[in-house]
C-alpha atoms as a PDB file:
ATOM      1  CA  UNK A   1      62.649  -7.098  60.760  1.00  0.00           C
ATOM      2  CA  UNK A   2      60.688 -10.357  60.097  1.00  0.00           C
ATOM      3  CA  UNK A   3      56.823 -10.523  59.075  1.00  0.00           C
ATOM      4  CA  UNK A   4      56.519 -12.208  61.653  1.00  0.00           C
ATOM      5  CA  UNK A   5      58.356  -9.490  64.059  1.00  0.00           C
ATOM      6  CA  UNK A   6      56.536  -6.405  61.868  1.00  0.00           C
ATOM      7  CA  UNK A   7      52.780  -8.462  62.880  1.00  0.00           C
ATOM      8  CA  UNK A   8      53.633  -8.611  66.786  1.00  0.00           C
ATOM      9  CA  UNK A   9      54.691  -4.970  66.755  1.00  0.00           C
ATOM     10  CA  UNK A  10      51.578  -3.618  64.657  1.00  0.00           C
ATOM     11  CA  UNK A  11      49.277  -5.709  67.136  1.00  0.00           C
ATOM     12  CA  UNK A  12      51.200  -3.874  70.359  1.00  0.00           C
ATOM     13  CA  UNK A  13      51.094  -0.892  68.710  1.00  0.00           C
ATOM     14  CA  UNK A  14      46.788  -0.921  68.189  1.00  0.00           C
ATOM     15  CA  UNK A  15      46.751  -2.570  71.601  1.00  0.00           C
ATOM     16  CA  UNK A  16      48.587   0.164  73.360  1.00  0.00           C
ATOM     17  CA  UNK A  17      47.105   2.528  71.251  1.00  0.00           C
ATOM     18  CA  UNK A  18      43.635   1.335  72.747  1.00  0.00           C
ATOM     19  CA  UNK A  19      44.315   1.043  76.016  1.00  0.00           C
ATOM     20  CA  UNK A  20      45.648   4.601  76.610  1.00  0.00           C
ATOM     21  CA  UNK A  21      42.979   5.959  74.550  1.00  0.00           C
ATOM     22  CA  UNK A  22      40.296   4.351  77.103  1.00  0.00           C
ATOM     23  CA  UNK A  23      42.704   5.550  79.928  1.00  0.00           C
ATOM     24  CA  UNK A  24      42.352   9.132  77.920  1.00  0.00           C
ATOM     25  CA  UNK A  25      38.399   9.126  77.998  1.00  0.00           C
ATOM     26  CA  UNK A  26      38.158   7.444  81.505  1.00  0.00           C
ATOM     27  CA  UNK A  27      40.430  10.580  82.569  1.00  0.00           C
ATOM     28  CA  UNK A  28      38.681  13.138  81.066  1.00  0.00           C
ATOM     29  CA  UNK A  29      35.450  11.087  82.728  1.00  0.00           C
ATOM     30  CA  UNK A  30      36.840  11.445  85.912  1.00  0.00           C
ATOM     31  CA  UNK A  31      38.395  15.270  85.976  1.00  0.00           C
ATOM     32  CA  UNK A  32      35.095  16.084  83.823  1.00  0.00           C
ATOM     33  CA  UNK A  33      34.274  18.550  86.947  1.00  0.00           C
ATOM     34  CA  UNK A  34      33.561  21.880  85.091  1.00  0.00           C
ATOM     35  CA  UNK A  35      34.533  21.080  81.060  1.00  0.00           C
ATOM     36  CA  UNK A  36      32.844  23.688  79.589  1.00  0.00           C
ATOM     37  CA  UNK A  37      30.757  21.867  76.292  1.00  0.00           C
ATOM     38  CA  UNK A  38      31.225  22.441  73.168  1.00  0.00           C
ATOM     39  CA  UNK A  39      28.342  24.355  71.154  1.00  0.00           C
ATOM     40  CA  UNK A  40      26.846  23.498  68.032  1.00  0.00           C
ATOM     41  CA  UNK A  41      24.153  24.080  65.795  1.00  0.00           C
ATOM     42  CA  UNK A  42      22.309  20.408  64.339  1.00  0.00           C
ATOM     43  CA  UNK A  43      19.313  20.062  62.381  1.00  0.00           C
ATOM     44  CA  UNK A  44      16.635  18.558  64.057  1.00  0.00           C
ATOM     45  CA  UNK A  45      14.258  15.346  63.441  1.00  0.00           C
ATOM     46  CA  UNK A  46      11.403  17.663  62.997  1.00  0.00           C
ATOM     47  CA  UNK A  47      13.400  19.856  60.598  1.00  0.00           C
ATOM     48  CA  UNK A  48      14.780  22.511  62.502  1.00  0.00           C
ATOM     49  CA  UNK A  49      18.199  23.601  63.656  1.00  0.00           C
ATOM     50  CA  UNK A  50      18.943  23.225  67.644  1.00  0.00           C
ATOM     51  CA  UNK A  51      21.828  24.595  69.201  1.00  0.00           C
ATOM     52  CA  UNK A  52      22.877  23.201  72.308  1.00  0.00           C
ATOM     53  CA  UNK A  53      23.559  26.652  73.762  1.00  0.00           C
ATOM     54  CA  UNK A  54      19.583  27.169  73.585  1.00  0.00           C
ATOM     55  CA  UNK A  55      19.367  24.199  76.459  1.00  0.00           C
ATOM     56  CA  UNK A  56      21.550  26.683  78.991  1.00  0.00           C
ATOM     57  CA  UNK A  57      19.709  26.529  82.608  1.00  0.00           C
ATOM     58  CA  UNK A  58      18.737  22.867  82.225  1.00  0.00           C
ATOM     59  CA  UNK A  59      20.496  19.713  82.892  1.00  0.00           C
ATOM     60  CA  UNK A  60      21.104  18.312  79.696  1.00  0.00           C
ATOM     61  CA  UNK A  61      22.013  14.221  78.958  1.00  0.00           C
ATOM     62  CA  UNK A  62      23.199  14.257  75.168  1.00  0.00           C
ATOM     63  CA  UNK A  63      23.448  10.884  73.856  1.00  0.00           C
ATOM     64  CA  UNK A  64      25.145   9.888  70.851  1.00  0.00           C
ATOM     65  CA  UNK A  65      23.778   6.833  68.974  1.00  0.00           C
ATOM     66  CA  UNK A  66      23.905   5.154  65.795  1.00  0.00           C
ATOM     67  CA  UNK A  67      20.806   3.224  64.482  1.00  0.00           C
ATOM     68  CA  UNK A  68      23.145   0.057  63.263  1.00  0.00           C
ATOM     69  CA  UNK A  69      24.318  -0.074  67.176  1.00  0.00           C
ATOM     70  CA  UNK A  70      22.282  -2.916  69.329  1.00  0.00           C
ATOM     71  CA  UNK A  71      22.918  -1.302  72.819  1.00  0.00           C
ATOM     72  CA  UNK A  72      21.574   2.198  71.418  1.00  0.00           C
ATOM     73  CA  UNK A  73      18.830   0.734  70.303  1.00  0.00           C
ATOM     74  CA  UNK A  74      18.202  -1.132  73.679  1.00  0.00           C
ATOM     75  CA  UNK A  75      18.978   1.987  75.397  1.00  0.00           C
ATOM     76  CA  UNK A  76      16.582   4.594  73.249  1.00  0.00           C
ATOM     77  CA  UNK A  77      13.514   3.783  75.238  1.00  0.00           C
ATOM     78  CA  UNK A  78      15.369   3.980  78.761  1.00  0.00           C
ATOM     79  CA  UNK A  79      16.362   7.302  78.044  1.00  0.00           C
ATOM     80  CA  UNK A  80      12.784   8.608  76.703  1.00  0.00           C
ATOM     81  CA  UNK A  81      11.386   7.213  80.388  1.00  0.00           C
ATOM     82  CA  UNK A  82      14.345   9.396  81.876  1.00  0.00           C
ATOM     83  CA  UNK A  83      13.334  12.312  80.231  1.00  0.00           C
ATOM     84  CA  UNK A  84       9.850  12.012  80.559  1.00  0.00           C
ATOM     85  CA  UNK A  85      10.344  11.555  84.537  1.00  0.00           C
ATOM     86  CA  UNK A  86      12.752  14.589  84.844  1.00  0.00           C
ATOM     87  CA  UNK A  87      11.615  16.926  82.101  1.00  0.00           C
ATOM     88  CA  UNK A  88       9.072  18.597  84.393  1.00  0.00           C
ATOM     89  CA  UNK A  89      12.890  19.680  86.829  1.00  0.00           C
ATOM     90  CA  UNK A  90      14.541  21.912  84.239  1.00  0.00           C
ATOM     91  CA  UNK A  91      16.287  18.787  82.251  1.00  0.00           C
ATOM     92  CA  UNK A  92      16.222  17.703  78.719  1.00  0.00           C
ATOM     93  CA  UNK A  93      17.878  14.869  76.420  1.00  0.00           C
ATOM     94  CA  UNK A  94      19.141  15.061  73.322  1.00  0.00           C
ATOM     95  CA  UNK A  95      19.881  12.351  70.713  1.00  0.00           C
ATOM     96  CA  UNK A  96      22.403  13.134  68.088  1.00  0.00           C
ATOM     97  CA  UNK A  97      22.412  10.155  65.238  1.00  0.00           C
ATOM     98  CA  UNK A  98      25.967   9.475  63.854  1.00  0.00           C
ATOM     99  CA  UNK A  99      24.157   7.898  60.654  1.00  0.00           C
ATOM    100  CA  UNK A 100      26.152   8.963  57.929  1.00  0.00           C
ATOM    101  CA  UNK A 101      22.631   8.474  55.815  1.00  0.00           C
ATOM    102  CA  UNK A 102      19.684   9.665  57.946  1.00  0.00           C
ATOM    103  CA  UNK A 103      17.097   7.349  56.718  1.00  0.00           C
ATOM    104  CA  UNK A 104      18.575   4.875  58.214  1.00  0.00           C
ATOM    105  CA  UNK A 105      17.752   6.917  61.965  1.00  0.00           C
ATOM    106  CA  UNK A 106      14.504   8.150  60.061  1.00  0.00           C
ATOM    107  CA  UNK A 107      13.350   4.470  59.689  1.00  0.00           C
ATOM    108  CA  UNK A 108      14.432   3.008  63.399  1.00  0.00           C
ATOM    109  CA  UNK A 109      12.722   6.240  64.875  1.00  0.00           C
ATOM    110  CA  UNK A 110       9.292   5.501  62.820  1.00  0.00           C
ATOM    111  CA  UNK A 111       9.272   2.010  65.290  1.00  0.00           C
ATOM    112  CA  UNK A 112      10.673   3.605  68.514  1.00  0.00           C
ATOM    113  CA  UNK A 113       9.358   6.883  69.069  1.00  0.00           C
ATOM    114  CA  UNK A 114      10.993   9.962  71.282  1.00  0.00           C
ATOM    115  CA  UNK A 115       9.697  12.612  72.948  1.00  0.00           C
ATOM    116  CA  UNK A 116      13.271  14.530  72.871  1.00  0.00           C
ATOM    117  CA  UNK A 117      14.678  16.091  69.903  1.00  0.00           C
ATOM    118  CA  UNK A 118      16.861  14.039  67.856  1.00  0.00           C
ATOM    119  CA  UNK A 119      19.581  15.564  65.800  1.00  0.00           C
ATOM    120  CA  UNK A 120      21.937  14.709  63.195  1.00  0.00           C
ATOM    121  CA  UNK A 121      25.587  14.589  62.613  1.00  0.00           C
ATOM    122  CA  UNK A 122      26.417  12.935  59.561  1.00  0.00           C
ATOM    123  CA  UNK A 123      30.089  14.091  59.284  1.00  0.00           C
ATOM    124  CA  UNK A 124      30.478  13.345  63.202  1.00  0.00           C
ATOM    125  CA  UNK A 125      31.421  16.861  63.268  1.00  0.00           C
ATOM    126  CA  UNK A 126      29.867  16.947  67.108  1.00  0.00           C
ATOM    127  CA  UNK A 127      30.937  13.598  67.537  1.00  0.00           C
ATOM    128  CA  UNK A 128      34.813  14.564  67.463  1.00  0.00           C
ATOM    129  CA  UNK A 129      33.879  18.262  69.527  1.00  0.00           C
ATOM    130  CA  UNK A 130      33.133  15.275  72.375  1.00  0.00           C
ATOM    131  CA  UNK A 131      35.672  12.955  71.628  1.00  0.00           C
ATOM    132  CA  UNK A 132      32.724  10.238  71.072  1.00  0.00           C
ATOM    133  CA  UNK A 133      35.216   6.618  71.201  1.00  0.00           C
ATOM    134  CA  UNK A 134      31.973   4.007  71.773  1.00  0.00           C
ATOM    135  CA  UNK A 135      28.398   4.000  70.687  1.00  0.00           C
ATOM    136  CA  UNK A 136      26.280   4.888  72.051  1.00  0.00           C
ATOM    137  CA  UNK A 137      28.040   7.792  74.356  1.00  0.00           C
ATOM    138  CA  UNK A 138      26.595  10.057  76.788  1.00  0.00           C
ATOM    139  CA  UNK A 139      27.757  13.336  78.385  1.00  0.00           C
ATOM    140  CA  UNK A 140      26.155  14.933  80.820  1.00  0.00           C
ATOM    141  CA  UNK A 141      25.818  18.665  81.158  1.00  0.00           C
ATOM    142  CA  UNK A 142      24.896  20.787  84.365  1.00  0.00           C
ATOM    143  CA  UNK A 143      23.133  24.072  84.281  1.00  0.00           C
ATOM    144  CA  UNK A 144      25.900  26.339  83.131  1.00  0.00           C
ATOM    145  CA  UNK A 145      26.864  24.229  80.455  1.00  0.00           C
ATOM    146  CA  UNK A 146      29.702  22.404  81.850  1.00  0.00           C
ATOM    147  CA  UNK A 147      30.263  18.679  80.997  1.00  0.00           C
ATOM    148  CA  UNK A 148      30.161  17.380  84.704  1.00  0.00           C
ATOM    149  CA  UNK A 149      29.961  12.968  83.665  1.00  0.00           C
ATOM    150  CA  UNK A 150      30.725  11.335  80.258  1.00  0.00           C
ATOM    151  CA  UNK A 151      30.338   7.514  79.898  1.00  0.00           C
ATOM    152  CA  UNK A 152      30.896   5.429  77.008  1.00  0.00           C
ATOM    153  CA  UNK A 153      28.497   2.161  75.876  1.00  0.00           C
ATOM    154  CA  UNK A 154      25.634   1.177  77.526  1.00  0.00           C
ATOM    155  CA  UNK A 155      24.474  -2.043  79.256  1.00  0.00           C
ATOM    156  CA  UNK A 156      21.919  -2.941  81.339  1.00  0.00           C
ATOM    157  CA  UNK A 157      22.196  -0.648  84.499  1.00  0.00           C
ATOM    158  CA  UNK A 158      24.206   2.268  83.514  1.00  0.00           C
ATOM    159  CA  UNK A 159      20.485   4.062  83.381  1.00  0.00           C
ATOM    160  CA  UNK A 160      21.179   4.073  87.286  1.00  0.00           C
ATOM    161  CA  UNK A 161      24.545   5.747  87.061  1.00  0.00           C
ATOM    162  CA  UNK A 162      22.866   8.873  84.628  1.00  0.00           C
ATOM    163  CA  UNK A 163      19.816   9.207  87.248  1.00  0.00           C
ATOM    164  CA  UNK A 164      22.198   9.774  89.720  1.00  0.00           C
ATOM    165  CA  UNK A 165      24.087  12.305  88.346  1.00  0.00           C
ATOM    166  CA  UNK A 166      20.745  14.187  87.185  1.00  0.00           C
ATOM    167  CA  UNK A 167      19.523  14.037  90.312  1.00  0.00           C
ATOM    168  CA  UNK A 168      22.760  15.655  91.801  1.00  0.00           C
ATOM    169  CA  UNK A 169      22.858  18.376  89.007  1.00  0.00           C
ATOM    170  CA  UNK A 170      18.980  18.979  89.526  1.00  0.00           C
ATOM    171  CA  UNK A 171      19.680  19.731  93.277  1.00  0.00           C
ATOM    172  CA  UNK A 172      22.321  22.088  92.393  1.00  0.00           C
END
């Protein structure tokens, strides 16, 4: 096999390898009907250890973001409003920082300030439990602690599509 033969096949091979891995997540996005979530025990911004289990009988949006990441950083503020707005209805968000050094998330959250808990993951330990492929992520969790709506990235908008899908989990 050529260099030039070995290139074009290592280039298929990542492109494929892409493709059916956004096929993978957009499946499991789609059939995410009653996914039961993973638990897990994080420490907190505030210094304590939260375990997602603790959240069980609210609607929970857990967002995974990265303070290096532009759109998560565009995105932190939107989903502060959200929570603010629908805390009061049995729901809560929860930030988990993929920062492999927190000071990094320390510093960005001294400018842009939360109202919901904000946990860590250093090792992406929780990262790979939800099969986190884009930052920032976001999986939405119903009542009985089922995954029910998991989209990766964020642009401008997608704030609509995770309203609705509170709104429909509040109701039920």
């Amino acid at each position: 096999m050529t260099q030039k033969s070995t290139i074009k096949t290592f280039v298929l091979t990542l492109f494929l390898g892409f493709v059916f891995g956004q096929l993978a997540f957009a499946d499991y996005a789609a059939a995410a009907e009653k996914i039961p979530a993973p638990d897990f025990t994080l420490k907190s911004h505030s210094g304590e250890n939260i375990r997602l289990s603790d959240f069980r009988g609210q609607v929970v949006l857990l967002n995974f973001w990265a303070s290096w990441c532009g759109p998560c950083r565009q995105e932190m503020p939107i989903l502060d409003a959200i929570h603010s707005k629908y805390s009061p209805l049995g729901f809560s968000v929860i930030g988990v920082n993929v920062d492999q050094k927190q000071e990094k998330a320390i510093e960005y959250l001294r400018d842009t300030q939360v109202s919901f808990p904000v946990l860590y993951d250093p090792d992406s330990r929780v990262s790979k439990l939800y099969s986190v492929s884009a930052m920032p992520s976001t999986a939405i969790i119903d009542r009985d602690g089922n995954v029910r709506f998991v989209h990766p990235g964020y642009k401008s908008g997608d704030e609509d599509k995770y309203t609705s899908k509170i709104k429909q989990l509040i109701r039920e």
